[in-house]
Protein backbone atom coordinates (compact mmCIF):
# COMPACT_ATOMS: atom_id res chain seq x y z
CA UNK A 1 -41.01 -10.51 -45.11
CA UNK A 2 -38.03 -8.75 -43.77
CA UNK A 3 -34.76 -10.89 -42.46
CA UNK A 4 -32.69 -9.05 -39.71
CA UNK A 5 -30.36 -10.55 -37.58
CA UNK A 6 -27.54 -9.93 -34.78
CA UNK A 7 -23.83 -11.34 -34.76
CA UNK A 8 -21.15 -10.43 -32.42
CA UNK A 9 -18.25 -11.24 -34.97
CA UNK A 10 -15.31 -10.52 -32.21
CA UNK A 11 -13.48 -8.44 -34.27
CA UNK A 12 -13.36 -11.30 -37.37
CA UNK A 13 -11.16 -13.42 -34.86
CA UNK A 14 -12.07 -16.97 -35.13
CA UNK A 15 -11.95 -19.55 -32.91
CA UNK A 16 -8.87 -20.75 -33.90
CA UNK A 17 -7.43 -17.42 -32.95
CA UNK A 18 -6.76 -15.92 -36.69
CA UNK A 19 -8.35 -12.99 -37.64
CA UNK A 20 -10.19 -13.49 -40.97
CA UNK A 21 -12.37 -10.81 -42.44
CA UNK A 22 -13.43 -12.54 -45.57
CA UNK A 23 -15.13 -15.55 -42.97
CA UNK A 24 -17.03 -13.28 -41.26
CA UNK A 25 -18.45 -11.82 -44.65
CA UNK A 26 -18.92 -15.69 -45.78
CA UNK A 27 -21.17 -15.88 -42.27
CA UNK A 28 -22.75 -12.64 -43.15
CA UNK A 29 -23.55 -13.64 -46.65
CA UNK A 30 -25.15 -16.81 -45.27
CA UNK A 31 -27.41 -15.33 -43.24
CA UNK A 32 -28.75 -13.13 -46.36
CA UNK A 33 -30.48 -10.69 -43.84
CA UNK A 34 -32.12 -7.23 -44.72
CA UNK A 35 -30.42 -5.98 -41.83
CA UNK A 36 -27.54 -6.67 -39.71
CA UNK A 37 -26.45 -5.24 -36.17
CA UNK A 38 -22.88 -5.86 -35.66
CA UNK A 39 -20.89 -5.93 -32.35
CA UNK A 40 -16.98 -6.19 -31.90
CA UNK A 41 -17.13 -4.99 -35.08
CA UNK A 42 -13.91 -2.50 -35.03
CA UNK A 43 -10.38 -3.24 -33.51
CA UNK A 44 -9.96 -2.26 -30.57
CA UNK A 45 -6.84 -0.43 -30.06
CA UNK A 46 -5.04 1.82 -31.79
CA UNK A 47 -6.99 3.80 -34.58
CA UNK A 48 -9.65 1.50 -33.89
CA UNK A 49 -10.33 0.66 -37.38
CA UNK A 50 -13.36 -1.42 -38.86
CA UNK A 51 -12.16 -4.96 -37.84
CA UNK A 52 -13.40 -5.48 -42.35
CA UNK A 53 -12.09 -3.43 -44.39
CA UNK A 54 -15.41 -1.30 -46.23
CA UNK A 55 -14.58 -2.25 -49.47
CA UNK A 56 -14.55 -5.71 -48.83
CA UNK A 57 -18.17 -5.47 -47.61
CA UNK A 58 -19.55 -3.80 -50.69
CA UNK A 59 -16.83 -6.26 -52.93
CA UNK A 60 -17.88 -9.57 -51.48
CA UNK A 61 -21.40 -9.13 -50.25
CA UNK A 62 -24.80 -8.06 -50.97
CA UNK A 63 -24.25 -5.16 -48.27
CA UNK A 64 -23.44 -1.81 -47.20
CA UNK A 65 -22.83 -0.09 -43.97
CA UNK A 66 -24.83 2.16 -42.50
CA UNK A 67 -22.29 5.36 -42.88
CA UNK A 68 -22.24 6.80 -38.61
CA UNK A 69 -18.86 8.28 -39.54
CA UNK A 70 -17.83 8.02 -35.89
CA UNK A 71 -14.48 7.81 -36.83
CA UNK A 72 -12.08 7.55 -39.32
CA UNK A 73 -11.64 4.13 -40.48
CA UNK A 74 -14.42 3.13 -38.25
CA UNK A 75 -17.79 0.80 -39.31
CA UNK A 76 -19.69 1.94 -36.25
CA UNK A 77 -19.44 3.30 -32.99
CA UNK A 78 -17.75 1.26 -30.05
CA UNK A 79 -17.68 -1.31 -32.23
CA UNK A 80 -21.75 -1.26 -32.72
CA UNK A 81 -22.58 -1.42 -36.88
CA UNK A 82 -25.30 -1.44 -38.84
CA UNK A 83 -25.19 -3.34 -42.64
CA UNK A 84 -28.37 -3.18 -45.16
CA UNK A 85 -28.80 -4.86 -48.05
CA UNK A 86 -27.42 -1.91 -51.08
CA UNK A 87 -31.04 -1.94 -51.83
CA UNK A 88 -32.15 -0.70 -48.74
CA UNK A 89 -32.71 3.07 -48.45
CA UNK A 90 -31.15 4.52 -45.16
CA UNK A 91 -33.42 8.03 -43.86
CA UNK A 92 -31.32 8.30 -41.11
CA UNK A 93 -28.63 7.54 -38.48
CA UNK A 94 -27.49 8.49 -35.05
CA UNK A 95 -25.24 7.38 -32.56
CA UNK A 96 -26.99 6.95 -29.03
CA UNK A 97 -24.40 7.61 -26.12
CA UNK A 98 -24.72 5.42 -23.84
CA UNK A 99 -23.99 5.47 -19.51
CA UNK A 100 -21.19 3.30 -18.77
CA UNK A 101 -17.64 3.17 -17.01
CA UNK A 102 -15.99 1.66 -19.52
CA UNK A 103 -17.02 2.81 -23.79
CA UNK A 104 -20.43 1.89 -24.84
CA UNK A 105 -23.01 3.38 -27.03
CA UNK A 106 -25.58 2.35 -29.24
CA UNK A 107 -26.44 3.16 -33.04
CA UNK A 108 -29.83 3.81 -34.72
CA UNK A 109 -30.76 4.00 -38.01
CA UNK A 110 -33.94 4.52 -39.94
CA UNK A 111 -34.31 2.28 -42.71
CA UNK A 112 -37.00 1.97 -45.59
CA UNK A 113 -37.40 -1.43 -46.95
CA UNK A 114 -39.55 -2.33 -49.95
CA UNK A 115 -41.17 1.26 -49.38
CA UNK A 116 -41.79 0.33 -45.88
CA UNK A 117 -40.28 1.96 -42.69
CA UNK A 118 -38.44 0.42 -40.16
CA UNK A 119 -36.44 1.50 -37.39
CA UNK A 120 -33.30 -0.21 -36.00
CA UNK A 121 -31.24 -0.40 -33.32
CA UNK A 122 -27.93 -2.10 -32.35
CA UNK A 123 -26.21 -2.28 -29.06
CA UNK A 124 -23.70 -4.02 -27.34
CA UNK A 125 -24.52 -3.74 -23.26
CA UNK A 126 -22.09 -3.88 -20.31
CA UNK A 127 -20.71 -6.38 -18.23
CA UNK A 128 -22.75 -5.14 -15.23
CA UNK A 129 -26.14 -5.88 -14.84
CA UNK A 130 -26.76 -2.43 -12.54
CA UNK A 131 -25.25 -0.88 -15.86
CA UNK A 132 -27.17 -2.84 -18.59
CA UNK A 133 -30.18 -1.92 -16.87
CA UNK A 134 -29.46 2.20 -16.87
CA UNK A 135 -28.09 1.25 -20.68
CA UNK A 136 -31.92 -0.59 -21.65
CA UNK A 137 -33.67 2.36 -20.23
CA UNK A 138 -31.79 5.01 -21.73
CA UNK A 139 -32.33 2.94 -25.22
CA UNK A 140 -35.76 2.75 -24.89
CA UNK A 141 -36.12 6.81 -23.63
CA UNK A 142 -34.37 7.34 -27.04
CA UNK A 143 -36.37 5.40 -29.02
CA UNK A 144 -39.84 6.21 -27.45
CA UNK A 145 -38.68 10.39 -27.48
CA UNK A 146 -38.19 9.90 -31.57
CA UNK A 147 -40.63 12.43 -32.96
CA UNK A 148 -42.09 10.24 -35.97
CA UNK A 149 -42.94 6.41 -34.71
CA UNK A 150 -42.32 3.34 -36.61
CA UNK A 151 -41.86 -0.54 -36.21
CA UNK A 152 -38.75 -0.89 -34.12
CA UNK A 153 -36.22 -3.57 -34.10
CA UNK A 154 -33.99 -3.85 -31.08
CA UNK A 155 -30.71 -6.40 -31.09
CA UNK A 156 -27.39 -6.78 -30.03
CA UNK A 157 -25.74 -8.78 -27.66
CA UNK A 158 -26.96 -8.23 -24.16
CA UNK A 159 -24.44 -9.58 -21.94
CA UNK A 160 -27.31 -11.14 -19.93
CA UNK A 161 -27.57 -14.46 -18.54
CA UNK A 162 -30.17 -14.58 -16.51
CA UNK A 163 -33.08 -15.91 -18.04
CA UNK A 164 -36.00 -12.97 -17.50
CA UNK A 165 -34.35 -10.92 -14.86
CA UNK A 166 -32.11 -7.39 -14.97
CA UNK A 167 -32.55 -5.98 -18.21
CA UNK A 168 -34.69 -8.59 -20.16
CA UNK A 169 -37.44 -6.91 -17.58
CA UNK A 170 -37.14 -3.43 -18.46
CA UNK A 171 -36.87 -4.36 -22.27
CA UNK A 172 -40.07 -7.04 -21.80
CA UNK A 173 -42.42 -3.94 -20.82
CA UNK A 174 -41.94 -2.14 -23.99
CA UNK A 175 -40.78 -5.22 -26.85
CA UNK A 176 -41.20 -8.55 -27.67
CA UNK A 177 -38.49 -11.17 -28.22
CA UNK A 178 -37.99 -13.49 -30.68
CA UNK A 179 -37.25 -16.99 -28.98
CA UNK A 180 -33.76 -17.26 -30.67
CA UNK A 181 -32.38 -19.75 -28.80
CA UNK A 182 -28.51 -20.37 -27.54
CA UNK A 183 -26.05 -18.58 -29.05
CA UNK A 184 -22.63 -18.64 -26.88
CA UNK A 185 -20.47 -20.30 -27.00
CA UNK A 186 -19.91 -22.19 -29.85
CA UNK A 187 -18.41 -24.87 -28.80
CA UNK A 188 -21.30 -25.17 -26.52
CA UNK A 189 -23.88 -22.95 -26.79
CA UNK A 190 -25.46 -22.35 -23.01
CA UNK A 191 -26.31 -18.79 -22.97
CA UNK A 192 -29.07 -16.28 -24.68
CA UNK A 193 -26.84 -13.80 -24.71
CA UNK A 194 -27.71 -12.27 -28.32
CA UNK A 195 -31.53 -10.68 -28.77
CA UNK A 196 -33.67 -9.65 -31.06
CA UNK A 197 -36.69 -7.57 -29.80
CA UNK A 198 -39.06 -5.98 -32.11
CA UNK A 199 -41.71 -2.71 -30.92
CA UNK A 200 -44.91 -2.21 -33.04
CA UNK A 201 -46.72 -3.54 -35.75
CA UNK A 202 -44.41 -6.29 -36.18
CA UNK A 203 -45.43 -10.25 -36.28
CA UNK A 204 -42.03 -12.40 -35.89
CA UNK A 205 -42.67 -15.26 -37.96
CA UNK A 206 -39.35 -17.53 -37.88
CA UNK A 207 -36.66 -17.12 -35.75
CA UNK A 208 -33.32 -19.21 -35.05
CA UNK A 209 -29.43 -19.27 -34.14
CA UNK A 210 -27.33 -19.61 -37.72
CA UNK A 211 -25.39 -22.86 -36.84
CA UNK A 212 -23.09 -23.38 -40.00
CA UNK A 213 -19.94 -24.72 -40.28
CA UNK A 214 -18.17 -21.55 -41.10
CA UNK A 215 -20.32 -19.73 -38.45
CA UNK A 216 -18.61 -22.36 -35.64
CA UNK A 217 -15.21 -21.05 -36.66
CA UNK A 218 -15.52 -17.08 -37.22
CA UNK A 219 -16.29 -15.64 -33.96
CA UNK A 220 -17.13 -17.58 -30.20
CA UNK A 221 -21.14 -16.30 -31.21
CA UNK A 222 -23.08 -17.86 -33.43
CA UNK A 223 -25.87 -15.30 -34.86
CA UNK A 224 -29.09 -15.23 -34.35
CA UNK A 225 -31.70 -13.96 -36.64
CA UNK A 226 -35.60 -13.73 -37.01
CA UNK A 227 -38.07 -13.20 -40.15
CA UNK A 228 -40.67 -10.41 -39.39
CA UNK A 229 -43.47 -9.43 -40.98
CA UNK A 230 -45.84 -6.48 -40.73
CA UNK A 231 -48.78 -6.49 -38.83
């Protein structure tokens, strides 16, 4: 059984407006996942620096990052990360650029688990649904074009609200999504906005929104995660 799971952390900035690096690695630690996509993961202004400091990831928790070296300082790219457990071999890594007006990309890496492959990918789409829809589709050209194929996981927050429409359509004819539930706000969760989508031999066996304490204070997402299995 892998664990993977999805948590826009907004930059470790609570909901009582302090920035606190070592909740977000509490939250993280909670969710004990294999694999983690991060978004809002890196300040952003200035040197845009990795809103947790590295060392405090591999100090405090069972993980490391996924090393994209986008820039210096940086966890990810646009403030899109990747942790693994430090047992988890990482094959290999890329940054997926994305179309957008404003920043966004995507990052991919290639993970193997227990001897097992696995493919991941995290993403943080745009405000515009015209532009979350050329975002999906260039994400999905990327991952389909990849020479050797594998079970993929796809997750990130999606910035979509409608239910099945915009880009929950063009990601529905090539994945399948794991019923998550509500994860935004916190203070009263309405919206889907955070997905996890898996391609291939994959069975999703559990699947939920991590609704802790600690979780309701560290960022105004709650994460979502699911328990997958090979088919």
């Amino acid at each position: 059984m892998i664990r993977v799971a999805s948590y826009n952390m907004r930059k470790a900035i609570g909901t009582d407006r302090r920035r606190a690096p070592e909740r977000t690695i509490e939250v993280l630690c909670e969710l004990d996942a294999h694999v983690v996509a991060l978004q809002e993961a890196d300040r952003r202004f200035g040197t845009r620096a990795s809103a947790i400091p590295p060392h405090l990831i591999c100090e405090h928790s069972g993980y490391k990052p996924v090393p994209f070296d986008a820039r210096d300082g940086s966890l990810g790219w646009h403030g899109n990360a990747i942790l693994v457990k430090k047992d988890v071999e990482i094959v290999d890594k890329t940054l997926l650029h994305l179309p957008s007006l404003e920043p966004r990309g995507a990052v991919l890496a290639e993970l193997k688990i227990g001897g097992r492959a696995l493919r991941v990918v995290g993403m943080h789409l745009d405000l515009s649904g015209l532009w979350r829809r050329r975002q999906a589709h260039a994400i999905l050209a990327y991952v389909e074009g990849r020479e050797e194929k594998m079970p993929t996981v796809l997750m990130g927050d999606l910035n979509e609200w409608s239910a099945r429409g915009g880009c929950l359509r063009d990601f529905a004819h090539h994945a399948r999504f794991a019923d998550c539930g509500r994860s935004f706000h916190v203070r009263r969760p309405v919206a889907r906005l955070d997905r996890i989508m898996v391609m291939g031999a994959l069975d999703i066996e559990a699947c939920g929104v991590h609704q802790t304490p600690t979780a309701r204070k560290a960022s105004d997402h709650y994460p979502v995660w699911a328990d997958l299995k090979r088919g």
